[in-house]
N, C-alpha and C. Protein backbone atom coordinates (compact mmCIF):
# COMPACT_ATOMS: atom_id res chain seq x y z
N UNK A 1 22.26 -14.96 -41.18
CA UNK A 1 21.69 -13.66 -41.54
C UNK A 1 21.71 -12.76 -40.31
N UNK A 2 22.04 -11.29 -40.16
CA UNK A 2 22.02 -10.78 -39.82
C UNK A 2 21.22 -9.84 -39.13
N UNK A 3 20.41 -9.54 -38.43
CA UNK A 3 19.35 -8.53 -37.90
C UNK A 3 19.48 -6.89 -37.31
N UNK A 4 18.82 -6.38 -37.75
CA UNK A 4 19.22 -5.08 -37.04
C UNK A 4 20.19 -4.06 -37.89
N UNK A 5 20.71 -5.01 -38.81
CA UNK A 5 21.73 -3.33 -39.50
C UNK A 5 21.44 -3.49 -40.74
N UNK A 6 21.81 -2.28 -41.15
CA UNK A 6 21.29 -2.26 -42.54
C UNK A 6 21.65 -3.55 -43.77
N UNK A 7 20.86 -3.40 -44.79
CA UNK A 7 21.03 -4.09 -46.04
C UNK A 7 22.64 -4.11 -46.55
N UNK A 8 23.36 -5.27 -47.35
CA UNK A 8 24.83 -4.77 -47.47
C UNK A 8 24.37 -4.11 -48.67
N UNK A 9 25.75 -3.80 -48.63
CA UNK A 9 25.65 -2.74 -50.47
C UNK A 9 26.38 -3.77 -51.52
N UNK A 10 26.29 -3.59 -52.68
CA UNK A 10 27.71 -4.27 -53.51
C UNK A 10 28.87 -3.47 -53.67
N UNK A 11 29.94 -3.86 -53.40
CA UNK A 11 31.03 -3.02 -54.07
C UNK A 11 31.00 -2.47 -54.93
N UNK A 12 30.88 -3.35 -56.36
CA UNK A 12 30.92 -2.85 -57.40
C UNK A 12 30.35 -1.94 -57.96
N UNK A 13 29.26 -2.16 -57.29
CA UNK A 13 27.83 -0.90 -58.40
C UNK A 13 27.39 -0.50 -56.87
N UNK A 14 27.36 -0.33 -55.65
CA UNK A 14 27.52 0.95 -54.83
C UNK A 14 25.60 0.83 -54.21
N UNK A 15 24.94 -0.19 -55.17
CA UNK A 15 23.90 -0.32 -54.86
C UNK A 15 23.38 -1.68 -53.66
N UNK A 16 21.97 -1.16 -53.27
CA UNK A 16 22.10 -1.95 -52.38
C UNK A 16 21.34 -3.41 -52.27
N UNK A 17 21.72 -4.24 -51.90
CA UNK A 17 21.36 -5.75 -52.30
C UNK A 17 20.73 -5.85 -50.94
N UNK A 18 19.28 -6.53 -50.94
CA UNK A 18 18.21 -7.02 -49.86
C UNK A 18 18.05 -8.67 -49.75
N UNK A 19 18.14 -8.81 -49.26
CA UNK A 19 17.87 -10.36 -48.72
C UNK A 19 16.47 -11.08 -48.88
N UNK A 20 16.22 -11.92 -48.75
CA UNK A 20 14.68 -12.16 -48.36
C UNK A 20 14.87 -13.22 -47.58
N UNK A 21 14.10 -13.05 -46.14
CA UNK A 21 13.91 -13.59 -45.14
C UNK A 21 13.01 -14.87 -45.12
N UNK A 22 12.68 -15.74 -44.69
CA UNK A 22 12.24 -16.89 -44.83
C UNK A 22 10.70 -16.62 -45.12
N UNK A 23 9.62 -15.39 -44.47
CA UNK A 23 8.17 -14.84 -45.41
C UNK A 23 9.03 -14.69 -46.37
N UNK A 24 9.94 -14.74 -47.34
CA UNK A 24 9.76 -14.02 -48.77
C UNK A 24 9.80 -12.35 -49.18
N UNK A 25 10.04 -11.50 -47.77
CA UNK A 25 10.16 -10.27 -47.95
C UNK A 25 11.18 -9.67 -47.38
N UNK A 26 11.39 -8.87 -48.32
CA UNK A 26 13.40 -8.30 -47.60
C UNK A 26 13.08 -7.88 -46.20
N UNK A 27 14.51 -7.57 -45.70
CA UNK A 27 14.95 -7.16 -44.65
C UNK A 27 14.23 -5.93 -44.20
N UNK A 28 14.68 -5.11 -45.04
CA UNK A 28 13.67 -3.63 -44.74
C UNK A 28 12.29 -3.71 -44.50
N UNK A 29 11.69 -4.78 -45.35
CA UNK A 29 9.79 -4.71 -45.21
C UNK A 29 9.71 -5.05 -43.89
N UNK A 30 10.52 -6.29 -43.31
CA UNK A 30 10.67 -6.69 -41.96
C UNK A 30 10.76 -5.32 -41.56
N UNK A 31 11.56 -4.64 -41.20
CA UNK A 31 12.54 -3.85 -40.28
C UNK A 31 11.35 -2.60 -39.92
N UNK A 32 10.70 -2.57 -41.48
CA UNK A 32 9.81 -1.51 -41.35
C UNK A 32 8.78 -1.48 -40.50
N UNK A 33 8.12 -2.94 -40.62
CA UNK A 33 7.20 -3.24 -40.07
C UNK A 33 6.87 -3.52 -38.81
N UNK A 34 8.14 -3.65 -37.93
CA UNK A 34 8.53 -3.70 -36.78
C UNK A 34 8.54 -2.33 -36.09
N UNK A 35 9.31 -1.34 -37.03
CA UNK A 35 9.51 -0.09 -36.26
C UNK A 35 8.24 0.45 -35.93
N UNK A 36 7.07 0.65 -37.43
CA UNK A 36 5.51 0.96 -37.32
C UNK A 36 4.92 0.48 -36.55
N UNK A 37 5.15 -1.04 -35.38
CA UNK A 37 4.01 -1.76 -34.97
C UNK A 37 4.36 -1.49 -33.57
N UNK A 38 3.49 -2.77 -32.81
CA UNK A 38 4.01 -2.59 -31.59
C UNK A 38 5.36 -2.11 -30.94
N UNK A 39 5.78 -1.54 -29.56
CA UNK A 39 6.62 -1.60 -29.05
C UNK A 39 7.69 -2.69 -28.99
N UNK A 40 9.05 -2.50 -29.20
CA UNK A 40 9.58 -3.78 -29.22
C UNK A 40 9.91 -4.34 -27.96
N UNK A 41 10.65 -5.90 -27.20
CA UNK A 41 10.50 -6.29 -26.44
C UNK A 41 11.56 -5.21 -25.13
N UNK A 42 12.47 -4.62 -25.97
CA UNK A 42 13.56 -3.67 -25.12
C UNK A 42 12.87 -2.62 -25.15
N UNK A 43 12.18 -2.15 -25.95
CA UNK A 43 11.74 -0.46 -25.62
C UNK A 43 10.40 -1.14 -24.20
N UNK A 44 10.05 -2.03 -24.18
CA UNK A 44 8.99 -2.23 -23.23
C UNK A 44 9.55 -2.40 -21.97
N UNK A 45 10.70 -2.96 -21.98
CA UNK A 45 11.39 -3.50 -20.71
C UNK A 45 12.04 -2.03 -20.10
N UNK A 46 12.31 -0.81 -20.87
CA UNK A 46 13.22 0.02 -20.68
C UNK A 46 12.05 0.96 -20.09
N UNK A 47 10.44 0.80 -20.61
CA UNK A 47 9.53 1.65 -19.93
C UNK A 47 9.24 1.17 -18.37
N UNK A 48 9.20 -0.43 -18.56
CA UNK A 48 9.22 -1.21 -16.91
C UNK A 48 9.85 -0.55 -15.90
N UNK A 49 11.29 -0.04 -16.37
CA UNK A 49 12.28 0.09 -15.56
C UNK A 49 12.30 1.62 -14.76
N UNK A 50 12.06 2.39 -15.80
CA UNK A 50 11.96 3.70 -15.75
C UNK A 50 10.40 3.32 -14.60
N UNK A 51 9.58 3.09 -14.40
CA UNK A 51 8.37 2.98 -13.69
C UNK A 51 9.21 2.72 -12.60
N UNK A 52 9.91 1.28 -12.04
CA UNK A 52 10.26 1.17 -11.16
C UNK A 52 10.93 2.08 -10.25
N UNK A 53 11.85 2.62 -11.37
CA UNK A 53 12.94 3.54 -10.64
C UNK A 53 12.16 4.58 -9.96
N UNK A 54 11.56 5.28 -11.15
CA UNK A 54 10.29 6.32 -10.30
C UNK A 54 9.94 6.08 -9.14
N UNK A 55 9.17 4.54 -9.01
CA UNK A 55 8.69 4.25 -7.72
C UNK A 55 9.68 4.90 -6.14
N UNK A 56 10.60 4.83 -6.51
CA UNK A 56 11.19 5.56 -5.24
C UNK A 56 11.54 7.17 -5.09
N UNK A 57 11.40 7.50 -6.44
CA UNK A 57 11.26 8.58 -6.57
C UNK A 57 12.57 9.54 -7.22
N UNK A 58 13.06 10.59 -8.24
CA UNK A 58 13.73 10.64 -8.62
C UNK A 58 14.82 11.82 -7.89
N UNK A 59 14.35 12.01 -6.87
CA UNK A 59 15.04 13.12 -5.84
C UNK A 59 16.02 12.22 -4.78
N UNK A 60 17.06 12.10 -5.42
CA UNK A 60 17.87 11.11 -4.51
C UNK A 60 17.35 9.15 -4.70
N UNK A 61 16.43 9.06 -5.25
CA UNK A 61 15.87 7.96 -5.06
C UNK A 61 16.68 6.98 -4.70
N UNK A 62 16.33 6.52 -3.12
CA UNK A 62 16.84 5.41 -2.27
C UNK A 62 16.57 4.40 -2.64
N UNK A 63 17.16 3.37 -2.43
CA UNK A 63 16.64 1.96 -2.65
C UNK A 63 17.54 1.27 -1.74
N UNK A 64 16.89 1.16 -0.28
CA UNK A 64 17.25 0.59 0.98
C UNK A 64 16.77 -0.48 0.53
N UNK A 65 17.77 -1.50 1.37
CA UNK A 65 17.76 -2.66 1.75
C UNK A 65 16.62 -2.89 2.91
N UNK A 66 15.76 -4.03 2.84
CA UNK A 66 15.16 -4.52 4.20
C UNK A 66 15.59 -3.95 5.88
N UNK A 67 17.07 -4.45 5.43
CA UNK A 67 18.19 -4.60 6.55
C UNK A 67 18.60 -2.81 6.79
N UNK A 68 18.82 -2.23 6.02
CA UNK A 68 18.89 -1.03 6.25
C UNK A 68 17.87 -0.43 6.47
N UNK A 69 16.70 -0.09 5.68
CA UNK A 69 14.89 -0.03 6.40
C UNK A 69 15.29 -0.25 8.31
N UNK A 70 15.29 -1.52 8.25
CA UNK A 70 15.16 -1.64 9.82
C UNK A 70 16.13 -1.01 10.50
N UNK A 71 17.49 -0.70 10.19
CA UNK A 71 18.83 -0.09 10.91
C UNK A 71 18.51 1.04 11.07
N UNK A 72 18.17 2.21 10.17
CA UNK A 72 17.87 3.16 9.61
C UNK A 72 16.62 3.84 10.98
N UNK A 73 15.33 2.95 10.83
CA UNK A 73 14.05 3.28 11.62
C UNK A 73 14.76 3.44 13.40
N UNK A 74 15.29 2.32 13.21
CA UNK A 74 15.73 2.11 15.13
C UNK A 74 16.43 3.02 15.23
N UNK A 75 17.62 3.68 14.65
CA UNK A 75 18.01 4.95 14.86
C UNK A 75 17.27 6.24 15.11
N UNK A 76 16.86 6.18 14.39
CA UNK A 76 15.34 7.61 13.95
C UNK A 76 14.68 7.56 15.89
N UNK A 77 14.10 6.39 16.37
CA UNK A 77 13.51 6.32 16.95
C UNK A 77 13.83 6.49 18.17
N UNK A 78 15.48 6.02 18.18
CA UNK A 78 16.42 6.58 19.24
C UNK A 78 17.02 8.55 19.67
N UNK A 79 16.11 8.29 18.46
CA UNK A 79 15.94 10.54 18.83
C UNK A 79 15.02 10.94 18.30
N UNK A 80 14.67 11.53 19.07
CA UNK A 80 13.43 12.31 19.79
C UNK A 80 13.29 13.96 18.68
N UNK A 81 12.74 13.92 18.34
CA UNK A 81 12.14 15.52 17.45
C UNK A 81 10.64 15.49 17.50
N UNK A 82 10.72 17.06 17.04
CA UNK A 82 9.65 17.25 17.73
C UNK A 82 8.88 16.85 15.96
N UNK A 83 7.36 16.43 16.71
CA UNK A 83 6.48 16.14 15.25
C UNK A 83 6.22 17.51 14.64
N UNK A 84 6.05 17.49 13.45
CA UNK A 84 5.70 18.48 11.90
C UNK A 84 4.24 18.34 11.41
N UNK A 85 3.86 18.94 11.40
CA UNK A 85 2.60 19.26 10.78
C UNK A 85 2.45 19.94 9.16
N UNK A 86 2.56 19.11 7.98
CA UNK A 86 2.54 19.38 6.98
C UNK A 86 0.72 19.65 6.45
N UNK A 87 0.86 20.80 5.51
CA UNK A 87 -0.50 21.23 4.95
C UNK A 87 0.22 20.73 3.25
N UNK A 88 0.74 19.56 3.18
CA UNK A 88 1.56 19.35 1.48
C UNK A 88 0.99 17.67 2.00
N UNK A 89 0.58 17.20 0.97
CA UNK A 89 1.58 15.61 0.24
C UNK A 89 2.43 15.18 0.97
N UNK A 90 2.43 14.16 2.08
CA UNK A 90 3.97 13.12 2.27
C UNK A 90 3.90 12.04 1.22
N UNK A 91 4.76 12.58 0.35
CA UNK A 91 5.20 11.69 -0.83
C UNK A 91 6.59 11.94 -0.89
N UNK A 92 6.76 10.92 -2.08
CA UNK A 92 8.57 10.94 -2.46
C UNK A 92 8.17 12.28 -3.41
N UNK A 93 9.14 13.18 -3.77
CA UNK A 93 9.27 13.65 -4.90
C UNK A 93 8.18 15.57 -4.58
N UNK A 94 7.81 15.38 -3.50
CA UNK A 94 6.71 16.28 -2.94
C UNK A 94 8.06 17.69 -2.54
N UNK A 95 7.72 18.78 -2.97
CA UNK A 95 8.51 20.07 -2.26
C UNK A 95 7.67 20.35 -0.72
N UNK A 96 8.37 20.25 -0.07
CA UNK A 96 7.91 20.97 1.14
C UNK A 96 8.53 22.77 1.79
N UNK A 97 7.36 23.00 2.29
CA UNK A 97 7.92 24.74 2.33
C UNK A 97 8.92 24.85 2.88
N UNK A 98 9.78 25.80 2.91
CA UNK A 98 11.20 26.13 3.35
C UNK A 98 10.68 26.78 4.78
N UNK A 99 10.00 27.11 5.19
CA UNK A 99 9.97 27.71 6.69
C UNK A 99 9.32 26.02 7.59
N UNK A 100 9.70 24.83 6.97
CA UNK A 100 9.50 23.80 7.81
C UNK A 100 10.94 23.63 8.81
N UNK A 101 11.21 23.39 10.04
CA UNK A 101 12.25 22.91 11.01
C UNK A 101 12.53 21.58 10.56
N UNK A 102 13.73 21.39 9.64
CA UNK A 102 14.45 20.51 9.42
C UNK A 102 15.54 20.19 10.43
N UNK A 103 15.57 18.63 10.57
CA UNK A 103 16.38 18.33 11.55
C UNK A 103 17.45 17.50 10.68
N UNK A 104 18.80 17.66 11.04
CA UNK A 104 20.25 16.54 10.56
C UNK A 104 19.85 15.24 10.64
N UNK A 105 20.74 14.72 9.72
CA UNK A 105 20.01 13.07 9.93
C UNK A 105 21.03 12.98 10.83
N UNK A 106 21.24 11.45 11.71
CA UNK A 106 21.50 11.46 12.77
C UNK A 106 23.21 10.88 12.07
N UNK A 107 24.20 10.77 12.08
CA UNK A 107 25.56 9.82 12.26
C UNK A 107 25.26 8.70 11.88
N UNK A 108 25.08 8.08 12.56
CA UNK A 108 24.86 6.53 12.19
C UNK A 108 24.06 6.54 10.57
N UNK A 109 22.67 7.04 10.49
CA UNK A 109 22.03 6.76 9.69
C UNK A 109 23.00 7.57 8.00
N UNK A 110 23.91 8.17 8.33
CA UNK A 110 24.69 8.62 7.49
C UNK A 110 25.74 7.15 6.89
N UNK A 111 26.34 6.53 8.35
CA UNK A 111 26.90 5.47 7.86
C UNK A 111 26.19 4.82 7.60
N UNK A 112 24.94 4.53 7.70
CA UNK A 112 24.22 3.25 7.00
C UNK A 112 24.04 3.36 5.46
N UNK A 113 23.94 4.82 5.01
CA UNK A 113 23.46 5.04 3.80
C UNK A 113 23.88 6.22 3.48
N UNK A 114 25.20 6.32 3.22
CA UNK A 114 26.22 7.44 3.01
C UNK A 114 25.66 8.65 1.68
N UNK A 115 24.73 8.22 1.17
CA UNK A 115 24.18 8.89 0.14
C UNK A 115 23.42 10.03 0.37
N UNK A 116 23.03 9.80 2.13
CA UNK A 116 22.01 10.82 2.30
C UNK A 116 22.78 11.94 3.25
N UNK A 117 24.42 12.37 2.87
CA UNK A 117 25.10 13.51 3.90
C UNK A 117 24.37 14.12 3.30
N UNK A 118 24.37 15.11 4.36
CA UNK A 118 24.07 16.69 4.41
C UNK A 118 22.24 16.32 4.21
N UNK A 119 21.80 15.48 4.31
CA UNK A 119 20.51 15.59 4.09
C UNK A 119 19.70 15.76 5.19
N UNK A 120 18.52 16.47 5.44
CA UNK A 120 17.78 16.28 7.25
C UNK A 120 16.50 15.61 6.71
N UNK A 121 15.68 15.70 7.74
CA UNK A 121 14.34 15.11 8.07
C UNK A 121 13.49 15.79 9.20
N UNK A 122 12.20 15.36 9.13
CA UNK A 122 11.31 15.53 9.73
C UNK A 122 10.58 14.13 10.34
N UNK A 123 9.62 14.58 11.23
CA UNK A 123 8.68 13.56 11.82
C UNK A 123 7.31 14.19 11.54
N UNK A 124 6.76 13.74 10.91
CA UNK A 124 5.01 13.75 10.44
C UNK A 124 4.56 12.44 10.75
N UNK A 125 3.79 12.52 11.82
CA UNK A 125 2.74 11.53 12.49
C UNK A 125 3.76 10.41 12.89
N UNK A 126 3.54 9.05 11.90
CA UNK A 126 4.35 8.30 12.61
C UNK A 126 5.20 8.08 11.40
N UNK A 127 6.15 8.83 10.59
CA UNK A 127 6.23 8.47 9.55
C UNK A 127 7.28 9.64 9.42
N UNK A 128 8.92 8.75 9.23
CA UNK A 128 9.84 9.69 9.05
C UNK A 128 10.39 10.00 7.32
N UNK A 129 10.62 11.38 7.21
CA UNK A 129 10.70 11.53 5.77
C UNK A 129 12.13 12.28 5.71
N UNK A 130 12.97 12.18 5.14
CA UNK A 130 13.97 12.17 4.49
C UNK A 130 14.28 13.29 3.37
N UNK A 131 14.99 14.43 3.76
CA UNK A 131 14.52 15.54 2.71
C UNK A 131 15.87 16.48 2.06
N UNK A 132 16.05 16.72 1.00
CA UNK A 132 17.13 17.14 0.37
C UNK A 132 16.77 18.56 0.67
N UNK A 133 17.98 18.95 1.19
CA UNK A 133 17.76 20.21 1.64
C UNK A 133 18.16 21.64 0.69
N UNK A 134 18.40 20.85 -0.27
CA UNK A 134 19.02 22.16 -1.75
C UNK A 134 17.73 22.05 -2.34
N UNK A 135 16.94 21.67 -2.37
CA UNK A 135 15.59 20.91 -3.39
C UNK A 135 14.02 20.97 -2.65
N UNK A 136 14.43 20.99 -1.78
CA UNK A 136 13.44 20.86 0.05
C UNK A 136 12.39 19.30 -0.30
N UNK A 137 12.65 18.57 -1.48
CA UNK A 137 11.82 17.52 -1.63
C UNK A 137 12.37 16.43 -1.10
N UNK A 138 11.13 15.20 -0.81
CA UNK A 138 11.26 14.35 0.14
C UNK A 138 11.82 13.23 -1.10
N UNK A 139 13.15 12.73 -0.38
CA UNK A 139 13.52 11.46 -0.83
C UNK A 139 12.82 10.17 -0.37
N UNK A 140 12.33 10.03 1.23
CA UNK A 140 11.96 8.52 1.42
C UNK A 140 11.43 9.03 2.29
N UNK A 141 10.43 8.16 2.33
CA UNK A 141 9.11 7.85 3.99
C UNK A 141 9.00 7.33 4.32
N UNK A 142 9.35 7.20 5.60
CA UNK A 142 9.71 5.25 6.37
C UNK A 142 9.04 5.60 7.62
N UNK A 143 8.23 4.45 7.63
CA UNK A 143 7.64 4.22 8.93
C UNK A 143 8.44 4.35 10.04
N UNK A 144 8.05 5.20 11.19
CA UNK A 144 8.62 5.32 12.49
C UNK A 144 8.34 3.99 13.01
């Protein structure tokens, strides 16, 4: 037996023939009763996911490696800018004002994570942020 698609029809008479499932009630009472009730196990897994992804945020959202995290920071730290003083949110996904001094990300950190050309950054406290500069919102915040 089949799940998920509709009832067959008959050829002959164009009408449609229901099954009954091992409760004793066709396919549709099933089908119905499923759609009305809880979430099913894929629409739940597909809300999981969407959460996760968020978690990094949907403005470029990075998803560094450990290994890149650490490649990434030691670079940063190997140049010197001057610290930023934000009156906003350091979050992912946060607009920051356009009269902030954005700095280039550095070369290297381009080859580590080719996704972020043309993108700059700032230094707020100890905590470098990563910022799309068509959008002015922060992709990532990584500890200095």
């Amino acid at each position: 037996e089949t799940t998920g698609q509709a009832p067959k029809s008959d050829e002959k008479t164009g009408q449609t023939m229901e099954k009954s499932g091992p409760s004793g009630k066709s396919d549709t009472d099933v089908r119905s009763k499923s759609q009305s009730g809880a979430p099913s196990t894929s629409s739940q897994s597909t809300e999981q996911n969407r959460t996760t992804t968020t978690g990094q945020g949907a403005a470029g959202s990075a998803r560094l490696t450990t290994e890149q995290r650490t490649k990434i920071t030691t670079v940063f730290k190997q140049h010197k800018v001057d610290p930023t003083h934000l009156n906003v949110s350091v979050s992912v996904g946060t607009r920051i004002p356009a009269s902030v001094h954005l700095y280039p990300l550095p070369a290297e950190v381009i080859t580590i994570y080719p996704e972020w050309r043309s993108y700059e950054y700032i230094l707020v406290g100890n905590e470098i942020v990563v910022i799309n500069p068509r959008t002015h919102e922060i992709v990532v915040v990584l500890e200095a």
